[in-house]
Protein backbone atom coordinates (compact mmCIF):
# COMPACT_ATOMS: atom_id res chain seq x y z
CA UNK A 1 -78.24 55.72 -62.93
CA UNK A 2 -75.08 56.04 -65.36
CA UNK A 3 -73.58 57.96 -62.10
CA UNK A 4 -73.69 55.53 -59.82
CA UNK A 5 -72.96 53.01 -61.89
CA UNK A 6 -69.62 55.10 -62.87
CA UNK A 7 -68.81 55.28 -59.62
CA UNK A 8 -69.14 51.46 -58.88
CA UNK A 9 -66.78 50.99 -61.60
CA UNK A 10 -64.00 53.39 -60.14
CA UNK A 11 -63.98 51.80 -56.86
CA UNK A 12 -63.30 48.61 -58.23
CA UNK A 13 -60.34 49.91 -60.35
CA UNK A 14 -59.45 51.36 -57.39
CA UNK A 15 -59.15 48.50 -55.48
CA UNK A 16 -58.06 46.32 -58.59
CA UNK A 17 -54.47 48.57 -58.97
CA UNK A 18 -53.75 48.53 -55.13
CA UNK A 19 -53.70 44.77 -55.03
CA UNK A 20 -51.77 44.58 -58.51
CA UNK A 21 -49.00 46.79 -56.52
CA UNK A 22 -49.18 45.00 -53.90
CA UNK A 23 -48.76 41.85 -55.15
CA UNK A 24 -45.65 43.41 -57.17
CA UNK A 25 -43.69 44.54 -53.69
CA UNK A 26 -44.34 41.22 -51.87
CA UNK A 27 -43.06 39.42 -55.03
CA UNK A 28 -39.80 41.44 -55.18
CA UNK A 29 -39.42 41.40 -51.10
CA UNK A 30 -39.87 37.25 -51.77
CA UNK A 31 -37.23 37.21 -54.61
CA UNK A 32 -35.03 39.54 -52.74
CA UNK A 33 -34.98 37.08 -49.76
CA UNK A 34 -34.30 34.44 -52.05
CA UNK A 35 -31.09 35.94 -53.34
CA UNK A 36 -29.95 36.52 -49.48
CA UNK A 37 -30.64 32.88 -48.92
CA UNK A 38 -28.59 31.93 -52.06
CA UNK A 39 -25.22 34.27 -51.43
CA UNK A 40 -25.18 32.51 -47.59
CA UNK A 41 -24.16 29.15 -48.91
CA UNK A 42 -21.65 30.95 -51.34
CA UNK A 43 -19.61 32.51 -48.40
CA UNK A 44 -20.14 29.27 -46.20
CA UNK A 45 -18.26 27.43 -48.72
CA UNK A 46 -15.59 29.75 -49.25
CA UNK A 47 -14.84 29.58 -45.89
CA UNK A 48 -15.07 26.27 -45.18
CA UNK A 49 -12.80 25.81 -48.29
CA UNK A 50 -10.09 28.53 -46.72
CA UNK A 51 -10.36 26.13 -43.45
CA UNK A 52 -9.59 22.75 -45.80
CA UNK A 53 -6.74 24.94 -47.06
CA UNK A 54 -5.60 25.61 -43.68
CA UNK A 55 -5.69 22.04 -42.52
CA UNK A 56 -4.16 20.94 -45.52
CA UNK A 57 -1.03 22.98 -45.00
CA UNK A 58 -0.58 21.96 -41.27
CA UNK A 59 -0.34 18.49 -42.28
CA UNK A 60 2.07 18.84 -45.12
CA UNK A 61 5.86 18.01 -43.60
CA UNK A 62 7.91 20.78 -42.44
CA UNK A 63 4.67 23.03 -41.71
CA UNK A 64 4.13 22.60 -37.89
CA UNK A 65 0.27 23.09 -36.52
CA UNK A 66 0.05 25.23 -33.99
CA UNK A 67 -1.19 22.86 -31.22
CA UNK A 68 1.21 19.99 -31.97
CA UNK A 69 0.40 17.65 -29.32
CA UNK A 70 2.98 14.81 -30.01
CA UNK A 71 5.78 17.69 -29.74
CA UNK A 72 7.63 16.26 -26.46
CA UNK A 73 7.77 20.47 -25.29
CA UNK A 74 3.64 19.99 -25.52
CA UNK A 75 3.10 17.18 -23.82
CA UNK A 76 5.10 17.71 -20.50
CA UNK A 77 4.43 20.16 -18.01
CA UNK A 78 6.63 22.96 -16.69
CA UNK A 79 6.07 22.02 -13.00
CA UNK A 80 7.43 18.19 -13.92
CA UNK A 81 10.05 19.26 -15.65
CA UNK A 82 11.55 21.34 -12.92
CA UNK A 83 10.27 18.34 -10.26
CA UNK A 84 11.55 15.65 -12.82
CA UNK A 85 15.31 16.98 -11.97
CA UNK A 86 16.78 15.87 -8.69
CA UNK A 87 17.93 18.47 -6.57
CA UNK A 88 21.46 18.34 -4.57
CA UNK A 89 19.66 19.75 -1.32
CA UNK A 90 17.74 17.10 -1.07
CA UNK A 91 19.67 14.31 1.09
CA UNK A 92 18.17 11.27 2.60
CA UNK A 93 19.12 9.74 5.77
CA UNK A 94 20.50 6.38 5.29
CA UNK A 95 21.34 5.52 9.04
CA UNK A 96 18.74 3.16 9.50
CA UNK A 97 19.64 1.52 6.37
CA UNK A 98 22.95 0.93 7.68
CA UNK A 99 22.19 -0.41 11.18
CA UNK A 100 23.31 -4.18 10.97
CA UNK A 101 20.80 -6.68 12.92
CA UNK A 102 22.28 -8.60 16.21
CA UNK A 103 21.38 -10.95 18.94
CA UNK A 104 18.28 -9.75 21.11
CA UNK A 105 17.52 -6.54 18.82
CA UNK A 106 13.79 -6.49 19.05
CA UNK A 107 12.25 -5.86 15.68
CA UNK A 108 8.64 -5.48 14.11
CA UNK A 109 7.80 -6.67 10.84
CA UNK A 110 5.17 -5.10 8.96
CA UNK A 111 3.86 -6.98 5.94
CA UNK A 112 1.27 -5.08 4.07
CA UNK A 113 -2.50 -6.10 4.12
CA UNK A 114 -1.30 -9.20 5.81
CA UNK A 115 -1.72 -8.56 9.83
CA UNK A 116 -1.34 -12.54 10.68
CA UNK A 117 2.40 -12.03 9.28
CA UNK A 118 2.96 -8.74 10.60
CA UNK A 119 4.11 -8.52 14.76
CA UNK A 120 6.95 -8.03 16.75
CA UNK A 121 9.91 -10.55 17.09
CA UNK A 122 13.20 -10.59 19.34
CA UNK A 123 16.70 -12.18 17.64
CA UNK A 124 17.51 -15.41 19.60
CA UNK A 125 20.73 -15.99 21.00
CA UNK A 126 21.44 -17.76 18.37
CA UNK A 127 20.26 -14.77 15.39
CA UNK A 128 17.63 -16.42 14.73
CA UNK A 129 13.63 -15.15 14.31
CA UNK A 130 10.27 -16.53 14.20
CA UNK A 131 8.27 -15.30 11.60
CA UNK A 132 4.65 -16.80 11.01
CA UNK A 133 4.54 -19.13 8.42
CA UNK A 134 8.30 -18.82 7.28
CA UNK A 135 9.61 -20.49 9.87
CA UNK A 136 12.73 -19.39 11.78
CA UNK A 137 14.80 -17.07 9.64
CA UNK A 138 18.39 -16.27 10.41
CA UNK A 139 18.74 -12.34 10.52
CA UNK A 140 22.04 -11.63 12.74
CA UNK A 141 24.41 -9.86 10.77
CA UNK A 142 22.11 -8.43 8.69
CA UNK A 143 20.77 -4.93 7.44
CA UNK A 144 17.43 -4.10 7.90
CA UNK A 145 16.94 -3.69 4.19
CA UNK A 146 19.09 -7.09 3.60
CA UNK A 147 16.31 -8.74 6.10
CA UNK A 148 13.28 -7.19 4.20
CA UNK A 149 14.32 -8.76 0.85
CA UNK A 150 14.86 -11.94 2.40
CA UNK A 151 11.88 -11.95 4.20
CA UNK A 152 9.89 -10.87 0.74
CA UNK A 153 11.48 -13.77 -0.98
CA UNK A 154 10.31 -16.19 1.18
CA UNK A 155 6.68 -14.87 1.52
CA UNK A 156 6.47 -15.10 -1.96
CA UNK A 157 5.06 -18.45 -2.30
CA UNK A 158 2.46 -17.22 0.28
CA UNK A 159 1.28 -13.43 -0.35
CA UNK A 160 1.07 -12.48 -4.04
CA UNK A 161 3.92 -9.54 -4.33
CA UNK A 162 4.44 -9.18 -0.90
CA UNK A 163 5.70 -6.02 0.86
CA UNK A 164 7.91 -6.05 4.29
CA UNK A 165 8.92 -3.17 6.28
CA UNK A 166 11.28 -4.45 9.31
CA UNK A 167 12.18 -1.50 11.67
CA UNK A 168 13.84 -1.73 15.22
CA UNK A 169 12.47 -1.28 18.02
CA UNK A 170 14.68 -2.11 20.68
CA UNK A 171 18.53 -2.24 20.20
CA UNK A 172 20.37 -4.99 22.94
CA UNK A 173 22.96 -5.61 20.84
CA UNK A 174 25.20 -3.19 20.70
CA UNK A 175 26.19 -3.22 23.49
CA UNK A 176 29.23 -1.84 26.01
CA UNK A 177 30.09 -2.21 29.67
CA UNK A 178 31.19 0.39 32.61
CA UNK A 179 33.08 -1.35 35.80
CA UNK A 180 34.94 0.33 38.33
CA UNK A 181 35.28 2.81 40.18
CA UNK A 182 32.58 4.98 38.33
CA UNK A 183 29.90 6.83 39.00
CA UNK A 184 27.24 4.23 37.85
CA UNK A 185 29.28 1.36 36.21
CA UNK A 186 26.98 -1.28 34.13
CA UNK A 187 26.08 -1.84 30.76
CA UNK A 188 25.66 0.82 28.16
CA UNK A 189 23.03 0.66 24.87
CA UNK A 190 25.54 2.04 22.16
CA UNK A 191 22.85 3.58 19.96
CA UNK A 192 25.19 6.34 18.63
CA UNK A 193 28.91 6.24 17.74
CA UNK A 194 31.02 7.06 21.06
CA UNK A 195 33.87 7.07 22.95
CA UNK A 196 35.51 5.90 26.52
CA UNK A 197 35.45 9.85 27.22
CA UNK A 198 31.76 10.24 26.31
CA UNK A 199 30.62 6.91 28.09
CA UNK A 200 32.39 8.07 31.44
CA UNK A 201 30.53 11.57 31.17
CA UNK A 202 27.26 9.75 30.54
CA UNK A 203 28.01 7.53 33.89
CA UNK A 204 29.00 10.54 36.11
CA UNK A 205 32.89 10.06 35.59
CA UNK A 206 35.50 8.34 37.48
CA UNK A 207 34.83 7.99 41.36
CA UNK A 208 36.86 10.17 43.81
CA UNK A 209 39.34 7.60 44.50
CA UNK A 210 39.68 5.85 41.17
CA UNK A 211 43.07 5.78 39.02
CA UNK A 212 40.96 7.16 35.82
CA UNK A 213 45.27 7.35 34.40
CA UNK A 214 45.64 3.55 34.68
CA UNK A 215 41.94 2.91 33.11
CA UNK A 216 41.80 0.37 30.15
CA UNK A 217 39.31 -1.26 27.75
CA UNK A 218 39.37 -4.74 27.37
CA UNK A 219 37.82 -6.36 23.85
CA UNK A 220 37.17 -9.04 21.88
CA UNK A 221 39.30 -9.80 18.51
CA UNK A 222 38.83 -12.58 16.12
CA UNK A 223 37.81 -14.73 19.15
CA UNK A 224 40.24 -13.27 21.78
CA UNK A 225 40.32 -10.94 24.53
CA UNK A 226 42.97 -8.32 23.90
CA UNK A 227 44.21 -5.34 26.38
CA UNK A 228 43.94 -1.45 25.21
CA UNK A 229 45.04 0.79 27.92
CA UNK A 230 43.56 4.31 27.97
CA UNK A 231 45.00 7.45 30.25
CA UNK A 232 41.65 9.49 31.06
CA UNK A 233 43.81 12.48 32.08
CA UNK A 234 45.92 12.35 28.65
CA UNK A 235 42.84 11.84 27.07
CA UNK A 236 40.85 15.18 28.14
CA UNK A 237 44.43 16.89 27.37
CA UNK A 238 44.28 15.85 23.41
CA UNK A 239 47.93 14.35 24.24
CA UNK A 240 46.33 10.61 23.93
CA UNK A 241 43.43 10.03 21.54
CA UNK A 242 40.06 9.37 22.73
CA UNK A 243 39.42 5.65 21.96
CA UNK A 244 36.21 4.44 20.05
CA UNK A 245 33.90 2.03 21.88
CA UNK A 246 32.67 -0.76 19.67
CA UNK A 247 30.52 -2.87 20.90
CA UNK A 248 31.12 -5.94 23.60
CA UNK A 249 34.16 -3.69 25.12
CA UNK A 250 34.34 -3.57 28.78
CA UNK A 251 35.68 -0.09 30.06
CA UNK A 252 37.56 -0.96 33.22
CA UNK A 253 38.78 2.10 35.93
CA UNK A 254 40.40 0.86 38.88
C-alpha cells in the first residue's frame, strides 16, 4: 500500500517540475519577443529622424536637392532644346507669298469650319470679288497673304476668330503676247519669270521667213505704249541682252 502510494506521489512531481519548466521557457521566449518588438520602433525612429535631417538640409539655401524640379536645366527636355533652336537649313518658300493678285486670277477661299464662306471666286475686270456675306471685296493688287487678312477682318463680325486661306488656282493675269511670224504666236500665261528668248523657244521660234533681227516688244508705261526693239540674233550671241517679259508686253517678229 505505502508502495503504490509512493509511486502516485512521484508521478505527480514528475509531472509538476515539467510544467514549472515549461512554463519558465515560454515566459522567457514571450519576454524575449517583447524586447524584439521594443528595439523595432527604436531603429524606425532613428531613421526616420536621419530622413528629417536629410530633408531639412535640402531645403536650407545654398544646399540644392537632388531632384530640383524648378531648376530651368530640369524642367526642359534635351530633344526641345535642340528643336527649340532654328536651324539655317531650313528655308521656306515664300513665292506664293509674293504672287500679287490681278484681274481674272481665279482664286479659292477656304475659311475654316465655315463651308457657306468657303468656294471659288474669279477677279472681275474691275479687281473686284464676291465673297458670301462680305460683299464684293477689292483684291487686285494684292498679295495673297494681304487678301487673307483683309478678308479675316471683315468676317470678323460674322465667324468668331475666323481663319482664311486664299490660294490660286488659275493665273490670267499675267499675262504676255506672241504675234508674228512665229511658230504659234498668241498669248502666253507668265507663271515663271522669263524672257523674249525663252518665250520664242516655248512657241517653236521665229518662222522661216521672219526678220527675228528687226523683232521688238511693245509695252505699256505709266499709261503709254512705248517701243523696245530686240535683235534675236544678237541676243542668242550674248552681244545684246536678253530682255525680261513683264506682263501685258506684246512680242512682235515681222
Amino acid at each position: 500500500m505505502c508502495n503504490r502510494f509512493c509511486g502516485s506521489a512521484r508521478v505527480v512531481l514528475v509531472v509538476l517540475a515539467f510544467g514549472l519548466l515549461c512554463g519558465i521557457s515560454a515566459q522567457g521566449q514571450m519576454t524575449t519577443d517583447a524586447s524584439d518588438k521594443s528595439v523595432q520602433p527604436l531603429s524606425g525612429s532613428a531613421h526616420d529622424g536621419s530622413a528629417a535631417a536629410e530633408m531639412t538640409a535640402s531645403s536650407k539655401p545654398g544646399v540644392p536637392s537632388v531632384e530640383d524640379s524648378s531648376s530651368p536645366s530640369s524642367s526642359v527636355h534635351p530633344d526641345l532644346k535642340s528643336t527649340a533652336a532654328p536651324k539655317n537649313n531650313d528655308k521656306v518658300d515664300k513665292a506664293s507669298d509674293s504672287y500679287v493678285v490681278g484681274i481674272a486670277d481665279g482664286l479659292f477661299i477656304s475659311v475654316w469650319k465655315e463651308p457657306d464662306l468657303s468656294g471659288a471666286v474669279v477677279v472681275r475686270p474691275d479687281g473686284i470679288i464676291t465673297v458670301p456675306v462680305i460683299g464684293d471685296v477689292h483684291v487686285a493688287g494684292l498679295t495673297t497673304p494681304q487678301v487673307q487678312d483683309l478678308l479675316s477682318q471683315k468676317l470678323k463680325d460674322v465667324v468668331a476668330e475666323p481663319q482664311v486661306s486664299v490660294i490660286v488656282r488659275d493665273i490670267r493675269s499675267r499675262r504676255a503676247y506672241l504675234v508674228g511670224k512665229v511658230g504659234r504666236p498668241g498669248q502666253i500665261s507668265l507663271t515663271t519669270p522669263e524672257t523674249v528668248l525663252q518665250l520664242l523657244a516655248e512657241a517653236g521660234g521665229p518662222a522661216p521667213l521672219a526678220k527675228p533681227q528687226k523683232m521688238y516688244v511693245l509695252r505699256t508705261v505709266d499709261g503709254k505704249q512705248t517701243r523696245i526693239d530686240s535683235n534675236y540674233k544678237k541676243a542668242l550671241k550674248g552681244s545684246q541682252p536678253d530682255l525680261q517679259v513683264e506682263v501685258g508686253d506684246i512680242i512682235v517678229v515681222p
